[in-house]
Protein backbone atom coordinates (compact mmCIF):
# COMPACT_ATOMS: atom_id res chain seq x y z
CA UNK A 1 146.94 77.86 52.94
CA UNK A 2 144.84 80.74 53.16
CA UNK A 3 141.83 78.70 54.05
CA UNK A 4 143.92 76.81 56.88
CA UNK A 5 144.88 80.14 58.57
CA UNK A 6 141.19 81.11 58.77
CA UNK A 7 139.99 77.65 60.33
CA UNK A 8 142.83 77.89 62.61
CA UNK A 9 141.75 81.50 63.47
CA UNK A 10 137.66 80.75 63.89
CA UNK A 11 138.97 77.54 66.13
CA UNK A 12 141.00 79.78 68.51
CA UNK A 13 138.31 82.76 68.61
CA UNK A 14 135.57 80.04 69.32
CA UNK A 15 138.17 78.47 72.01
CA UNK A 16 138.34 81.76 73.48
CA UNK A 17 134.49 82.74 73.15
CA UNK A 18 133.84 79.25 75.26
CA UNK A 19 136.25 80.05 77.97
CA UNK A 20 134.76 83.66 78.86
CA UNK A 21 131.76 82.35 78.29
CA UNK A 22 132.08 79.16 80.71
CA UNK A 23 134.11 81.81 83.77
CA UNK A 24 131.31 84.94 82.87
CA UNK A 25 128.57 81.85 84.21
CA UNK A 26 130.76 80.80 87.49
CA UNK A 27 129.51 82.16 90.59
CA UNK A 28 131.75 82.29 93.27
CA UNK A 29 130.84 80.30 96.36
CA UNK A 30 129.36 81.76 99.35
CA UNK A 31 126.42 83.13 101.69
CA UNK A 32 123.95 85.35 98.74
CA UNK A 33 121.12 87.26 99.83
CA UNK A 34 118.18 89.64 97.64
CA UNK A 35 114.83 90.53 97.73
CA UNK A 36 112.45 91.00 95.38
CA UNK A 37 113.08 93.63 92.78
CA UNK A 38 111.30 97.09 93.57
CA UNK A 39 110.17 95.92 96.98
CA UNK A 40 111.99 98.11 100.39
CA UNK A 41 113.11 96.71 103.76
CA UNK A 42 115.76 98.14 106.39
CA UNK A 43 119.35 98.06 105.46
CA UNK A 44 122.03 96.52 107.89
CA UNK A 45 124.74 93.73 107.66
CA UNK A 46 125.69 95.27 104.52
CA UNK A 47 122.71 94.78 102.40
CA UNK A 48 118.87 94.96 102.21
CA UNK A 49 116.48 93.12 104.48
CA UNK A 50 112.67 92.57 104.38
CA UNK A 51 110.42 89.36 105.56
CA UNK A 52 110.21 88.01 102.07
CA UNK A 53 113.94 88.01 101.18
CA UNK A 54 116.02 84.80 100.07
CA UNK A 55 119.08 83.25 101.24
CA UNK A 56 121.20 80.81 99.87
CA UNK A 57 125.09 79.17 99.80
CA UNK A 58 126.64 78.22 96.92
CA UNK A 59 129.25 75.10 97.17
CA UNK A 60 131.36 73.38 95.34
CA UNK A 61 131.40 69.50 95.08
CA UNK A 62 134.10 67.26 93.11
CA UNK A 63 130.12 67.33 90.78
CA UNK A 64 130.38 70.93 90.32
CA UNK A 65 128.47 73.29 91.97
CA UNK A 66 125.26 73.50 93.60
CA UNK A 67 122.59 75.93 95.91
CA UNK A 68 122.37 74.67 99.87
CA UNK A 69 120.36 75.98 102.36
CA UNK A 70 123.14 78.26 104.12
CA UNK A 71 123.23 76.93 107.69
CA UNK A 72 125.06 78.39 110.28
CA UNK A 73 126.91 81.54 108.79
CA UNK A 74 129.23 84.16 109.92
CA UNK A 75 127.17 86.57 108.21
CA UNK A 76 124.96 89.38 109.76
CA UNK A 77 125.68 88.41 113.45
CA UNK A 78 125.42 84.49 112.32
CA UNK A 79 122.44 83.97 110.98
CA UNK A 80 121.26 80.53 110.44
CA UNK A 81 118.83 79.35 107.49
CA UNK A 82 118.34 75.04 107.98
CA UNK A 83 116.18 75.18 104.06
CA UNK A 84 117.33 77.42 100.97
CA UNK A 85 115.12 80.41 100.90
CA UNK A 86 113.66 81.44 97.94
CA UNK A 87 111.98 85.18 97.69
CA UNK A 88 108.73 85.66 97.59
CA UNK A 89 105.76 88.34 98.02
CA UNK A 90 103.15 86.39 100.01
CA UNK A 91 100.95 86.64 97.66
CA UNK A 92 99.88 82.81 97.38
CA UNK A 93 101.84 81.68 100.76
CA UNK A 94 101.53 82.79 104.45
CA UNK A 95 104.48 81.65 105.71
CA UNK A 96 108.24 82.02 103.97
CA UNK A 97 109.34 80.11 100.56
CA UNK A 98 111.47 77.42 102.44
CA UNK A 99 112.22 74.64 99.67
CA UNK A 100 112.20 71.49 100.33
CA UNK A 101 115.49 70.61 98.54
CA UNK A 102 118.43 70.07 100.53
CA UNK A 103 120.55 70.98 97.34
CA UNK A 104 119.87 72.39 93.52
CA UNK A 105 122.58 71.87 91.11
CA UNK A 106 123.73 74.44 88.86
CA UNK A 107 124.20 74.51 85.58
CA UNK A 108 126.44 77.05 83.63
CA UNK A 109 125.71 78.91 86.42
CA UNK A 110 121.95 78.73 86.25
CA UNK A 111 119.29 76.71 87.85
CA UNK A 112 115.47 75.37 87.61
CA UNK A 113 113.80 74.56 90.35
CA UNK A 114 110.23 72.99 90.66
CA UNK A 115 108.07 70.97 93.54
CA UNK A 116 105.89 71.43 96.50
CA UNK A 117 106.66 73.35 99.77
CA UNK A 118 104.01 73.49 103.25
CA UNK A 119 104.16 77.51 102.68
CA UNK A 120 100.53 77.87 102.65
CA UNK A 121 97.81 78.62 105.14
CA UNK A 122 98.40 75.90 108.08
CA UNK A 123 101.13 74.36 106.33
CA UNK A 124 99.66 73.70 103.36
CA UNK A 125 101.47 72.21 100.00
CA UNK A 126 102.05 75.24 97.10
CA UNK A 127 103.84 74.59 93.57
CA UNK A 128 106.89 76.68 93.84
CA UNK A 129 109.22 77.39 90.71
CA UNK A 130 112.45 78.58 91.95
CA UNK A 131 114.75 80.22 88.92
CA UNK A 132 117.67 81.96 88.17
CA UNK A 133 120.90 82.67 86.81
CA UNK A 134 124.56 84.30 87.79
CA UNK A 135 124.97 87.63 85.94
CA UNK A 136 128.78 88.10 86.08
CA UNK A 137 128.41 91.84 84.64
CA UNK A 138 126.82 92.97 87.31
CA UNK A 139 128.19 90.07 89.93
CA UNK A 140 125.04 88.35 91.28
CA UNK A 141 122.24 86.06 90.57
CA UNK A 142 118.84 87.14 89.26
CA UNK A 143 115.48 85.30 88.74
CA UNK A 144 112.03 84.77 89.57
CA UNK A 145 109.91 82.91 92.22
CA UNK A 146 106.26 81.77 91.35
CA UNK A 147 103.81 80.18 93.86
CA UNK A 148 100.71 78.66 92.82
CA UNK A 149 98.53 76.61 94.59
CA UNK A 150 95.49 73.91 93.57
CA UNK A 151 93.25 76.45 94.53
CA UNK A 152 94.09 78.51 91.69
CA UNK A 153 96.18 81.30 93.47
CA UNK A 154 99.10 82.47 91.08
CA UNK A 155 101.70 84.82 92.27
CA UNK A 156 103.45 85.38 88.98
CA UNK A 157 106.42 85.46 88.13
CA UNK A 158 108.19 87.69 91.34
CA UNK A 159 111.59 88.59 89.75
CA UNK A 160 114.46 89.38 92.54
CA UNK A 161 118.43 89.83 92.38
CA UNK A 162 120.63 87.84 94.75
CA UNK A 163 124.02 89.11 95.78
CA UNK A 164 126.89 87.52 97.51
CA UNK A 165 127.15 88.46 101.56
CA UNK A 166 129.54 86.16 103.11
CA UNK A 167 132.17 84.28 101.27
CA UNK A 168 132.05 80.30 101.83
């Protein structure tokens, strides 16, 4: 009997444990907006801007939910961004990280991103790996952008922290 009550128990806690675990990775949906960690820019709309800041929507599909680019947005005097944005530093690219994705899917909350982008001089192809997560405990998504290119150009890993703007 004994041994019953503390299956029953470790069931329920794990239960539990799976359903914080599952809401604590569940961005809401919505406009987000960062910039790479340690780097400055002028405030307005509400948050920090500089040229190589990100921008993306979160949406949910009857599939679950996914990064878009953010198209036209009530946000900061309605911005519009046709390509999800990913941070970067310039380092390996002259012109901004605009993915070529039209969507990324997310995964408890997290996502992986990998291909080719014209971000380089005259529009040239660079490897860009797109990553990050939602950190519910401190309400936003953080990651890291890295641009290489066949030249041998390596950014490294440019870490940044994404925040909600604009609700969907």
């Amino acid at each position: 009997m004994k041994r019953v009550a503390i299956a029953a128990a470790l069931t329920a806690a794990l239960v539990i444990g799976f359903a914080v675990s599952a809401s604590a990775a569940n961005p809401p949906t919505g406009v987000f907006q960062g910039i790479l960690n340690g780097s400055s820019g002028a405030s307005g709309c509400g948050t920090v801007h500089n040229e190589g800041e990100g921008y993306f929507r979160v949406q949910a599909t009857s599939n679950g939910k996914r990064i878009v680019p953010v198209g036209s947005s009530g946000y900061c005097g309605g911005i519009s961004v046709s390509k999800i944005l990913a941070p970067s530093d310039f380092h390996c690219n002259q012109f901004n990280a605009n993915l070529t994705a039209s969507r990324i899917p997310l995964s408890n909350g997290a996502f992986d991103y990998s291909a080719t982008a014209p971000i380089g001089p005259n529009g040239a192809n660079r490897r860009v790996h797109f990553k990050g997560h939602w950190d519910s405990s401190v309400s936003r998504f953080v990651g890291f952008t890295q641009i290489t290119s066949s030249s041998g150009c390596n950014s490294g890993k440019d870490y940044w922290r994404m925040k909600r703007v604009a609700a969907s």
